[in-house]
PDB file of N, CA and C in Angstrom:
ATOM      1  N   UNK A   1       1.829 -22.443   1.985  1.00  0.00           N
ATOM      2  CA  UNK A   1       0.605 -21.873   1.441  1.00  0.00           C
ATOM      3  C   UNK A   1       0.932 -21.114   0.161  1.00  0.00           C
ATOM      4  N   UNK A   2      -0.015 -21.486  -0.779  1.00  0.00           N
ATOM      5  CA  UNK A   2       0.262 -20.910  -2.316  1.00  0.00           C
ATOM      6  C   UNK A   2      -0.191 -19.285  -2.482  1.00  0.00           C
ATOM      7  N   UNK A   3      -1.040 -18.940  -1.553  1.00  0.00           N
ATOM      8  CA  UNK A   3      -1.215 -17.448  -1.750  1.00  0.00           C
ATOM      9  C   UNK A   3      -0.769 -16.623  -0.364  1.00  0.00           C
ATOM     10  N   UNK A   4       0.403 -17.188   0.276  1.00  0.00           N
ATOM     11  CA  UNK A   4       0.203 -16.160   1.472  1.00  0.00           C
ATOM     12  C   UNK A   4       1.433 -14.531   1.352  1.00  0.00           C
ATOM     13  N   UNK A   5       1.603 -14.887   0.035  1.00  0.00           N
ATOM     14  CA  UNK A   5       2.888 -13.388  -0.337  1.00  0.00           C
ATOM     15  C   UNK A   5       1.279 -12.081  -0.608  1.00  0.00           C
ATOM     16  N   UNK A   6       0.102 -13.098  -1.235  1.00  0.00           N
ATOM     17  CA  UNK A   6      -0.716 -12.076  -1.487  1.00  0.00           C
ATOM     18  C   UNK A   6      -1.407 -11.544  -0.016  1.00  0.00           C
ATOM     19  N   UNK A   7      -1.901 -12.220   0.518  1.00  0.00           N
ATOM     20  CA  UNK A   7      -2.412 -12.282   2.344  1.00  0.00           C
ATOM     21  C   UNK A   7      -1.740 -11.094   2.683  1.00  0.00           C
ATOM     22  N   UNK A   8       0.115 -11.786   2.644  1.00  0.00           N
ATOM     23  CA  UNK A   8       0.658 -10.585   3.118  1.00  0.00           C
ATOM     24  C   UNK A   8       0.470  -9.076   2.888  1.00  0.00           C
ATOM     25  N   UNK A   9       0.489  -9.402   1.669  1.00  0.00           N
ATOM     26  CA  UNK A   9       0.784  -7.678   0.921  1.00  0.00           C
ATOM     27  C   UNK A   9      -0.762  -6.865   1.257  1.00  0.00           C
ATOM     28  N   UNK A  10      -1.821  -7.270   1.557  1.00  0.00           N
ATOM     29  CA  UNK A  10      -3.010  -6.790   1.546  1.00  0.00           C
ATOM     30  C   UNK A  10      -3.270  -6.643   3.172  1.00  0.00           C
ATOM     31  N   UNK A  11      -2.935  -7.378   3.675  1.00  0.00           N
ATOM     32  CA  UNK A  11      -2.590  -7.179   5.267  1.00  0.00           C
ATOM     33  C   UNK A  11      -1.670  -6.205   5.595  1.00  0.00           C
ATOM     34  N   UNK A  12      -0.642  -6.213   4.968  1.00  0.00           N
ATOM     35  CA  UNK A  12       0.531  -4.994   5.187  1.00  0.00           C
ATOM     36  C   UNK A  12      -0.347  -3.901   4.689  1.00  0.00           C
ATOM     37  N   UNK A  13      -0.578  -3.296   3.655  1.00  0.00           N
ATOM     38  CA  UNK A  13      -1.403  -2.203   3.484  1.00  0.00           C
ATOM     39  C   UNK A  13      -2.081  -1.953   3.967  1.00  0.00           C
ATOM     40  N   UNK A  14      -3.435  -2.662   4.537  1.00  0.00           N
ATOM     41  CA  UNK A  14      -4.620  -2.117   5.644  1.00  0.00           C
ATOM     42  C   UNK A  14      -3.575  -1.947   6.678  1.00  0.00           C
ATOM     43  N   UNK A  15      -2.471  -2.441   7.349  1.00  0.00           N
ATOM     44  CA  UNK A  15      -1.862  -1.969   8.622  1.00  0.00           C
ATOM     45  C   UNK A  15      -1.404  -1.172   8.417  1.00  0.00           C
ATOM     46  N   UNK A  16      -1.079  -0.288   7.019  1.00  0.00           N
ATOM     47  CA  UNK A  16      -0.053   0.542   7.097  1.00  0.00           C
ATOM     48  C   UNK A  16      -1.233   1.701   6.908  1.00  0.00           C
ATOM     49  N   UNK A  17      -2.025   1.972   6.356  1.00  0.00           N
ATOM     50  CA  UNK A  17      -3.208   2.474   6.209  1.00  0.00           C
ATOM     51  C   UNK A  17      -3.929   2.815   7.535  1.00  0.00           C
ATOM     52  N   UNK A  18      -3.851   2.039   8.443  1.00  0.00           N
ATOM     53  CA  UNK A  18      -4.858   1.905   9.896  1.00  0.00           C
ATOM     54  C   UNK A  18      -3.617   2.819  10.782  1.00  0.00           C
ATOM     55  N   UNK A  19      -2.348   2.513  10.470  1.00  0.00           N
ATOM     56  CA  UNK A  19      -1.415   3.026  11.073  1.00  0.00           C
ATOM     57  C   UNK A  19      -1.199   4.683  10.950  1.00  0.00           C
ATOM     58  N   UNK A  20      -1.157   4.983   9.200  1.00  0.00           N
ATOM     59  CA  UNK A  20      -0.865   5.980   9.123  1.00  0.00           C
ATOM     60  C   UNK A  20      -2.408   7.070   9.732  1.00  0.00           C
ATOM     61  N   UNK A  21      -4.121   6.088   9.810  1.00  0.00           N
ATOM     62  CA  UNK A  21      -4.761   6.952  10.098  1.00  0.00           C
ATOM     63  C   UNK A  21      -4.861   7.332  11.601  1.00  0.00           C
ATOM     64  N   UNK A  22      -4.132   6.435  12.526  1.00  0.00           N
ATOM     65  CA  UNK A  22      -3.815   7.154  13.507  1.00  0.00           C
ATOM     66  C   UNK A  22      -3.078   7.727  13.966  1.00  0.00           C
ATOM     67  N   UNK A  23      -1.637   7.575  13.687  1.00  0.00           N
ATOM     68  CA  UNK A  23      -0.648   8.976  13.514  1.00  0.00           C
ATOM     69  C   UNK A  23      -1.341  10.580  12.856  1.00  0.00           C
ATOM     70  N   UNK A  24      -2.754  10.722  12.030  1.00  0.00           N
ATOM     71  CA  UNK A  24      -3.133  11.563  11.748  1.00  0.00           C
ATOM     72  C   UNK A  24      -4.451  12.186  12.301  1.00  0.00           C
ATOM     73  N   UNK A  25      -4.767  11.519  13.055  1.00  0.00           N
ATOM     74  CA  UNK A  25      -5.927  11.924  13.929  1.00  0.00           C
ATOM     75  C   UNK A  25      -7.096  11.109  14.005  1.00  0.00           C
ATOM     76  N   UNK A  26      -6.920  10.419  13.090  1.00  0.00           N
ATOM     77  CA  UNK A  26      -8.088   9.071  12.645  1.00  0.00           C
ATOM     78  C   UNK A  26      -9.362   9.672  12.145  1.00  0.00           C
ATOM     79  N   UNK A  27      -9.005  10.627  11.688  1.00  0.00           N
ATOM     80  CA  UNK A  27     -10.823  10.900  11.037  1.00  0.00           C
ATOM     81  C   UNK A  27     -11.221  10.459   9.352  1.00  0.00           C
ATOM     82  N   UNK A  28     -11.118   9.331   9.354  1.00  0.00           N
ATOM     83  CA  UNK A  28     -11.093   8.830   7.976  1.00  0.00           C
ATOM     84  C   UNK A  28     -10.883   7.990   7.112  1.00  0.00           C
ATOM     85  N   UNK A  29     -10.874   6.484   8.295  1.00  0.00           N
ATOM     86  CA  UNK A  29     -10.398   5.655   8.223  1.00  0.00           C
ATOM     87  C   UNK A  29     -10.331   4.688   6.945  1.00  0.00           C
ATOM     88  N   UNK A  30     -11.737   5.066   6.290  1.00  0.00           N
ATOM     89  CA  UNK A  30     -12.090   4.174   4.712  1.00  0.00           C
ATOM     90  C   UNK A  30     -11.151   4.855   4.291  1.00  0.00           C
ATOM     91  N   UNK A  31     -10.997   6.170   3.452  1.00  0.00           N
ATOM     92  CA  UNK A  31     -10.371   6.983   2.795  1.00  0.00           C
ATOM     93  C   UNK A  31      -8.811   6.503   3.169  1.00  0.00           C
ATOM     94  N   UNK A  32      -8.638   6.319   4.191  1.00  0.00           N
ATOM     95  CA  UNK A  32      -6.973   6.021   4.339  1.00  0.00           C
ATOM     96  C   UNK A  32      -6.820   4.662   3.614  1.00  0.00           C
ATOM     97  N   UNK A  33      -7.293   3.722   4.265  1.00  0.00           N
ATOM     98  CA  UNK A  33      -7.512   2.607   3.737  1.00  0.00           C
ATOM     99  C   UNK A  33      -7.607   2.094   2.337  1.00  0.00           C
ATOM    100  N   UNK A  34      -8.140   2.867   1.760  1.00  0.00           N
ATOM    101  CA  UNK A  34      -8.683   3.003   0.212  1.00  0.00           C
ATOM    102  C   UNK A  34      -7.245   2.925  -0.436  1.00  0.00           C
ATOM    103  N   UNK A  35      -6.591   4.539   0.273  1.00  0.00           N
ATOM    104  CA  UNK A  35      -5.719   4.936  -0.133  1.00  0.00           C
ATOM    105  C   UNK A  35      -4.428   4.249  -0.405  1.00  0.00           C
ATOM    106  N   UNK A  36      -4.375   4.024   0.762  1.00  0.00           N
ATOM    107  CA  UNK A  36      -3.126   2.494   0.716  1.00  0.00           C
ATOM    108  C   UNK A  36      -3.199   1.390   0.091  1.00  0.00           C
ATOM    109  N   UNK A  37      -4.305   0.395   0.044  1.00  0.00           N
ATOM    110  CA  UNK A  37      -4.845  -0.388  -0.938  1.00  0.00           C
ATOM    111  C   UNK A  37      -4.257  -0.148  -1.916  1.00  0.00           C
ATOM    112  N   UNK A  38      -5.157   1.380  -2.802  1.00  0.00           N
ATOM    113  CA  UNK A  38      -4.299   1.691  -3.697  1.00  0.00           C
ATOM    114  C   UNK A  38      -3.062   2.050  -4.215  1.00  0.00           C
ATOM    115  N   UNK A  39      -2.083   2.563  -3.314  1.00  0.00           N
ATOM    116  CA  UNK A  39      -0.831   2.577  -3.230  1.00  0.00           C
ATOM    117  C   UNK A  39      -0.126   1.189  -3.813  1.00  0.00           C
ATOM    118  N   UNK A  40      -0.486   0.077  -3.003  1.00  0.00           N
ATOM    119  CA  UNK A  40       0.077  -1.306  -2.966  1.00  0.00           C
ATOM    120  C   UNK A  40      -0.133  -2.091  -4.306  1.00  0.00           C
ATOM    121  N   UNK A  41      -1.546  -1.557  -5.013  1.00  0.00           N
ATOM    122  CA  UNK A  41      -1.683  -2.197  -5.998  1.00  0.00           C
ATOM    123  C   UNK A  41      -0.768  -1.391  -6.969  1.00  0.00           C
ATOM    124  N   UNK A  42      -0.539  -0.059  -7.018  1.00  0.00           N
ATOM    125  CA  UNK A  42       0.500   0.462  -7.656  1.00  0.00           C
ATOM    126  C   UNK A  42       1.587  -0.293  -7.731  1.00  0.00           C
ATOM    127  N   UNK A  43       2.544  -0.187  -6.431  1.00  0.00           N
ATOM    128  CA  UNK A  43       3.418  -0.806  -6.338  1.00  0.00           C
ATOM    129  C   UNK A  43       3.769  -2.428  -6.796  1.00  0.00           C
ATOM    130  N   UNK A  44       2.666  -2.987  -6.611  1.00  0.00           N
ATOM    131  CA  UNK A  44       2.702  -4.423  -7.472  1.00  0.00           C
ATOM    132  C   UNK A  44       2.616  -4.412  -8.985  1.00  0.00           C
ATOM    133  N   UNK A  45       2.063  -3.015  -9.638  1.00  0.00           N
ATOM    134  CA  UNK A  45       2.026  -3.280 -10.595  1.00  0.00           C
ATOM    135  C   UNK A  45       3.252  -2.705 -11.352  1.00  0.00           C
ATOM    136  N   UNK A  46       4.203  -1.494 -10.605  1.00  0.00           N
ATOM    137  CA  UNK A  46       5.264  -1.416 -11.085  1.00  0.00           C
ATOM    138  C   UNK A  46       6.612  -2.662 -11.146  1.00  0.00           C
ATOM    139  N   UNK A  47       6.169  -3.548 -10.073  1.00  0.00           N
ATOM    140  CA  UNK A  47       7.298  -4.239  -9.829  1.00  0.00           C
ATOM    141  C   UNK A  47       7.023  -5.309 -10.909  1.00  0.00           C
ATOM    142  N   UNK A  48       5.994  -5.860 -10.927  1.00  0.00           N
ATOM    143  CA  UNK A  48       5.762  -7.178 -11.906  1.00  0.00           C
ATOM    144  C   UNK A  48       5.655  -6.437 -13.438  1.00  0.00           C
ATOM    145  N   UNK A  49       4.654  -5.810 -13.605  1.00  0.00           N
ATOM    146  CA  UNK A  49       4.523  -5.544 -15.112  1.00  0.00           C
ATOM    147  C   UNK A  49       5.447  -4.532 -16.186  1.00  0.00           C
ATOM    148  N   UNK A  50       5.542  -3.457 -15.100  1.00  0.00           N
ATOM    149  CA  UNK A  50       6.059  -2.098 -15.672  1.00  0.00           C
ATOM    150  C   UNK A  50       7.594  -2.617 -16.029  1.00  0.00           C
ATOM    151  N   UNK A  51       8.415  -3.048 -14.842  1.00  0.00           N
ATOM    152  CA  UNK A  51       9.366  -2.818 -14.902  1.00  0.00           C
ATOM    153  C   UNK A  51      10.057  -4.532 -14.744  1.00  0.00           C
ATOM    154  N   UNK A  52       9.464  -5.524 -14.799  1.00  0.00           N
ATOM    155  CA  UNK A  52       9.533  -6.761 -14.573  1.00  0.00           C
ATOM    156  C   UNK A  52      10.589  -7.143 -13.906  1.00  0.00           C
ATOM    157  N   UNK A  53      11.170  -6.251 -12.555  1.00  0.00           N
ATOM    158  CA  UNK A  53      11.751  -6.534 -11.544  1.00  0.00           C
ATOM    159  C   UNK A  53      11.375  -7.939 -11.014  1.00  0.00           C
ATOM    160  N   UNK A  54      10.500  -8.152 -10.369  1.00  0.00           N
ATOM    161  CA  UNK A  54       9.825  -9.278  -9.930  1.00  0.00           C
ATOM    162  C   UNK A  54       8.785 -10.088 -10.328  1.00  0.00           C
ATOM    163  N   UNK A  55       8.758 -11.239  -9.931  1.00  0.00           N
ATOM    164  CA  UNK A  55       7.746 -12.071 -10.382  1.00  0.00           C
ATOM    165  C   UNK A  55       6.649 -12.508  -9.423  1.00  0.00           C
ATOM    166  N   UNK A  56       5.394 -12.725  -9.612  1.00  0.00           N
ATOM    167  CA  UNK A  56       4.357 -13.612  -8.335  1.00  0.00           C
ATOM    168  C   UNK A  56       5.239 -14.112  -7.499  1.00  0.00           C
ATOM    169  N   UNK A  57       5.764 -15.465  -8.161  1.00  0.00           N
ATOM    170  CA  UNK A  57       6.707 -16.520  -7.264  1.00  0.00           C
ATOM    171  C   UNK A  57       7.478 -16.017  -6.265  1.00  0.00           C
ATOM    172  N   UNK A  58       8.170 -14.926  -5.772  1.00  0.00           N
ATOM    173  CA  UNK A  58       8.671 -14.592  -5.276  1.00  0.00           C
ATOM    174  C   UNK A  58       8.547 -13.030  -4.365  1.00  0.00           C
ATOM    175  N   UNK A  59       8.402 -12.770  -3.095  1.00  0.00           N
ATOM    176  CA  UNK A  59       8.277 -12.177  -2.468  1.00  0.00           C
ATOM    177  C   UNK A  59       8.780 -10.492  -2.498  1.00  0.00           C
ATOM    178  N   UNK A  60      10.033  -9.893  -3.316  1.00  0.00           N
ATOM    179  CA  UNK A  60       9.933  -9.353  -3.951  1.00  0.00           C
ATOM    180  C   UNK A  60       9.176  -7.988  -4.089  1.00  0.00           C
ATOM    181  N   UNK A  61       7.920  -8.204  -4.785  1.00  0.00           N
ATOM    182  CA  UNK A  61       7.040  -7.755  -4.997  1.00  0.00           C
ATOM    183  C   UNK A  61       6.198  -6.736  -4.009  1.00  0.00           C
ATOM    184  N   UNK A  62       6.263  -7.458  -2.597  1.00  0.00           N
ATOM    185  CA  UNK A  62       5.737  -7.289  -1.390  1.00  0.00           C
ATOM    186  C   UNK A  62       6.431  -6.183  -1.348  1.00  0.00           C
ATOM    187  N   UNK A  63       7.521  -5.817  -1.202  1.00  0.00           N
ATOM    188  CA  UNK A  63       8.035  -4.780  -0.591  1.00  0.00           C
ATOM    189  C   UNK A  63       7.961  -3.270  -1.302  1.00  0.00           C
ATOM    190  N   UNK A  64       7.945  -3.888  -2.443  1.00  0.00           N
ATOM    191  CA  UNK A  64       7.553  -2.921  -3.616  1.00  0.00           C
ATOM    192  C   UNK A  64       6.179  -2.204  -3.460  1.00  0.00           C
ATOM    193  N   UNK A  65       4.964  -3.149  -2.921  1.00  0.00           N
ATOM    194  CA  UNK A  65       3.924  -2.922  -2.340  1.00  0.00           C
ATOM    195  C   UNK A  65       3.643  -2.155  -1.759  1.00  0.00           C
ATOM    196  N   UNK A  66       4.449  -2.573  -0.522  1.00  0.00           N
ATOM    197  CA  UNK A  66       4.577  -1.707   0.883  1.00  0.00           C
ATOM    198  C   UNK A  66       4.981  -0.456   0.145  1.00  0.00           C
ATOM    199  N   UNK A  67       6.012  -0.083  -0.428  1.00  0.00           N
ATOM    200  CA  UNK A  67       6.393   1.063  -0.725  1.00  0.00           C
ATOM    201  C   UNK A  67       5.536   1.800  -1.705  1.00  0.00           C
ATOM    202  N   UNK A  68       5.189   1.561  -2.284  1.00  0.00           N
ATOM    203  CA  UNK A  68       4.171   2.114  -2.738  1.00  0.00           C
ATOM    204  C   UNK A  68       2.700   2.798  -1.971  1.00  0.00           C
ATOM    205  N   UNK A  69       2.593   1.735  -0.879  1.00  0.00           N
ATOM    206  CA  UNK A  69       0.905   2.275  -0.441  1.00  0.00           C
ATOM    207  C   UNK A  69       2.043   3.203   0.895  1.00  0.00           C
ATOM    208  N   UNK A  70       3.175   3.684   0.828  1.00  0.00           N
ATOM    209  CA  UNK A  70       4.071   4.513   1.877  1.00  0.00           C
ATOM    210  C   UNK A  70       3.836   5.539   1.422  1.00  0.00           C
ATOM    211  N   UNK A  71       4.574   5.725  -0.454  1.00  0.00           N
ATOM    212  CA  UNK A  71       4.530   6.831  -0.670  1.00  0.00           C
ATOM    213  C   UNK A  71       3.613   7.361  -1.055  1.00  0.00           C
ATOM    214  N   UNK A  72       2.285   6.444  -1.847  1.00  0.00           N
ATOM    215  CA  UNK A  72       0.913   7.420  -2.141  1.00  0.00           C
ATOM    216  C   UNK A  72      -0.048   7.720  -0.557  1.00  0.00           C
ATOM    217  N   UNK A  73       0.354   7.104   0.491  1.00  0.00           N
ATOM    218  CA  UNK A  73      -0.219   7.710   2.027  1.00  0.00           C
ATOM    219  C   UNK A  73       0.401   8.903   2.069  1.00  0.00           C
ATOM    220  N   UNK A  74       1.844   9.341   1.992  1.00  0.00           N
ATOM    221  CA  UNK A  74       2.658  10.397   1.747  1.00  0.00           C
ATOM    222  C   UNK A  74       1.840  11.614   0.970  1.00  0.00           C
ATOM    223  N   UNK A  75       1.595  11.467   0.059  1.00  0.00           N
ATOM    224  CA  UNK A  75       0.790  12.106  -1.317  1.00  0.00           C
ATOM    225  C   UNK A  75      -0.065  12.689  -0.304  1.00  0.00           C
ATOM    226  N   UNK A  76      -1.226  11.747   0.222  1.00  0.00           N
ATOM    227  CA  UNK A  76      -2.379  11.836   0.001  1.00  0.00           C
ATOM    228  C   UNK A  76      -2.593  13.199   1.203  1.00  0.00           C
ATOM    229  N   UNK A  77      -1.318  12.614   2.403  1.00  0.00           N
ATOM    230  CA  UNK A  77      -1.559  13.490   3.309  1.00  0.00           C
ATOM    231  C   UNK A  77      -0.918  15.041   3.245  1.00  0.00           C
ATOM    232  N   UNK A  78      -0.008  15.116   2.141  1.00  0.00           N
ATOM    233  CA  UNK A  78       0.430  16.045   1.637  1.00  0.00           C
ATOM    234  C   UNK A  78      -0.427  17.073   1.037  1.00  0.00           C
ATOM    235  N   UNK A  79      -1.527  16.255   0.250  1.00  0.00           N
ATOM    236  CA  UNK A  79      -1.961  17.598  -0.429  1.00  0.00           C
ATOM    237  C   UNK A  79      -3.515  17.259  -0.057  1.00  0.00           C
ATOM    238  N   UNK A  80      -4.196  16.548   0.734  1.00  0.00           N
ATOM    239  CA  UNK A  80      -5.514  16.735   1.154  1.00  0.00           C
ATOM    240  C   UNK A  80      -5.865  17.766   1.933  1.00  0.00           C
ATOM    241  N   UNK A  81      -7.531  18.208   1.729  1.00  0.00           N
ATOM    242  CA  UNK A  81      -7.527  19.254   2.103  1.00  0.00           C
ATOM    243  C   UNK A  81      -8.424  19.460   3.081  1.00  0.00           C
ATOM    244  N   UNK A  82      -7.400  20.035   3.946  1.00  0.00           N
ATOM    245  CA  UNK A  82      -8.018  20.340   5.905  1.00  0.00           C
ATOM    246  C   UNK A  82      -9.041  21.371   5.907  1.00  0.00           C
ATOM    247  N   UNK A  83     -10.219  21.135   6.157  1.00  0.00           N
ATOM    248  CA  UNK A  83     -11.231  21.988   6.258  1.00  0.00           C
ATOM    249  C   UNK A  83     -11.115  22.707   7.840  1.00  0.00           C
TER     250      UNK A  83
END
Protein backbone atom coordinates (compact mmCIF):
# COMPACT_ATOMS: atom_id res chain seq x y z
CA UNK A 1 0.00 0.00 0.00
CA UNK A 2 1.29 3.45 -1.25
CA UNK A 3 0.03 5.49 1.71
CA UNK A 4 0.15 3.25 4.71
CA UNK A 5 3.58 5.08 6.46
CA UNK A 6 0.88 8.04 6.40
CA UNK A 7 -2.22 5.72 8.01
CA UNK A 8 0.42 4.89 10.30
CA UNK A 9 1.69 8.07 11.57
CA UNK A 10 -1.94 9.54 12.07
CA UNK A 11 -3.09 6.40 13.79
CA UNK A 12 -0.01 6.45 16.04
CA UNK A 13 -0.83 9.99 17.17
CA UNK A 14 -4.62 9.66 17.90
CA UNK A 15 -3.29 6.47 20.03
CA UNK A 16 -0.80 8.28 21.58
CA UNK A 17 -3.14 11.21 22.24
CA UNK A 18 -6.18 8.78 23.48
CA UNK A 19 -3.41 7.20 25.56
CA UNK A 20 -1.85 10.05 27.07
CA UNK A 21 -5.70 11.35 27.81
CA UNK A 22 -6.19 8.56 29.94
CA UNK A 23 -3.14 8.33 31.93
CA UNK A 24 -4.46 12.01 32.77
CA UNK A 25 -7.85 11.66 33.81
CA UNK A 26 -9.56 11.89 30.43
CA UNK A 27 -11.24 15.14 30.68
CA UNK A 28 -10.44 16.39 27.29
CA UNK A 29 -10.20 14.20 24.88
CA UNK A 30 -10.47 16.66 21.52
CA UNK A 31 -7.87 18.96 23.10
CA UNK A 32 -5.49 15.98 23.63
CA UNK A 33 -6.05 14.77 20.39
CA UNK A 34 -5.67 18.06 18.66
CA UNK A 35 -2.65 18.24 20.53
CA UNK A 36 -0.85 15.28 19.34
CA UNK A 37 -2.02 15.59 15.80
CA UNK A 38 -0.22 18.57 16.15
CA UNK A 39 2.83 17.38 17.66
CA UNK A 40 3.19 14.71 14.70
CA UNK A 41 2.73 17.16 12.08
CA UNK A 42 5.63 19.01 13.74
CA UNK A 43 7.64 16.21 13.82
CA UNK A 44 7.11 15.36 10.10
CA UNK A 45 7.85 18.57 9.28
CA UNK A 46 11.17 18.70 11.06
CA UNK A 47 12.26 15.45 9.69
CA UNK A 48 11.42 15.98 5.90
CA UNK A 49 11.74 19.73 5.37
CA UNK A 50 13.68 21.44 8.17
CA UNK A 51 16.32 19.20 8.48
CA UNK A 52 15.97 16.74 5.40
CA UNK A 53 16.79 13.76 7.54
CA UNK A 54 14.14 11.80 5.82
CA UNK A 55 12.17 11.41 2.94
CA UNK A 56 8.11 10.35 2.24
CA UNK A 57 9.55 7.06 0.74
CA UNK A 58 10.72 5.88 3.70
CA UNK A 59 9.46 5.26 7.15
CA UNK A 60 11.82 7.27 8.96
CA UNK A 61 9.76 10.03 9.30
CA UNK A 62 7.16 8.10 11.41
CA UNK A 63 9.17 7.99 14.27
CA UNK A 64 10.11 11.44 14.14
CA UNK A 65 6.30 11.89 14.27
CA UNK A 66 5.71 9.90 17.10
CA UNK A 67 8.26 11.91 18.82
CA UNK A 68 7.15 14.84 18.29
CA UNK A 69 3.26 14.47 19.15
CA UNK A 70 5.42 12.75 22.73
CA UNK A 71 7.08 15.73 23.37
CA UNK A 72 4.43 18.54 22.53
CA UNK A 73 1.75 16.03 24.82
CA UNK A 74 4.73 16.60 27.35
CA UNK A 75 4.42 20.53 26.85
CA UNK A 76 0.98 20.62 26.85
CA UNK A 77 0.55 18.75 30.12
CA UNK A 78 3.27 20.62 31.65
CA UNK A 79 2.07 23.93 31.49
CA UNK A 80 -1.89 23.64 31.08
CA UNK A 81 -3.87 25.08 33.38
CA UNK A 82 -5.75 23.03 36.23
CA UNK A 83 -8.66 24.90 37.31
Amino acid sequence: MQHLDIILAVVGALALGWIADLLTGGRGIARTLLTSVTGAACGWFLAVRVFGAHTMDDLGWVVWAMAGSVIVLLVYFLTRNKR
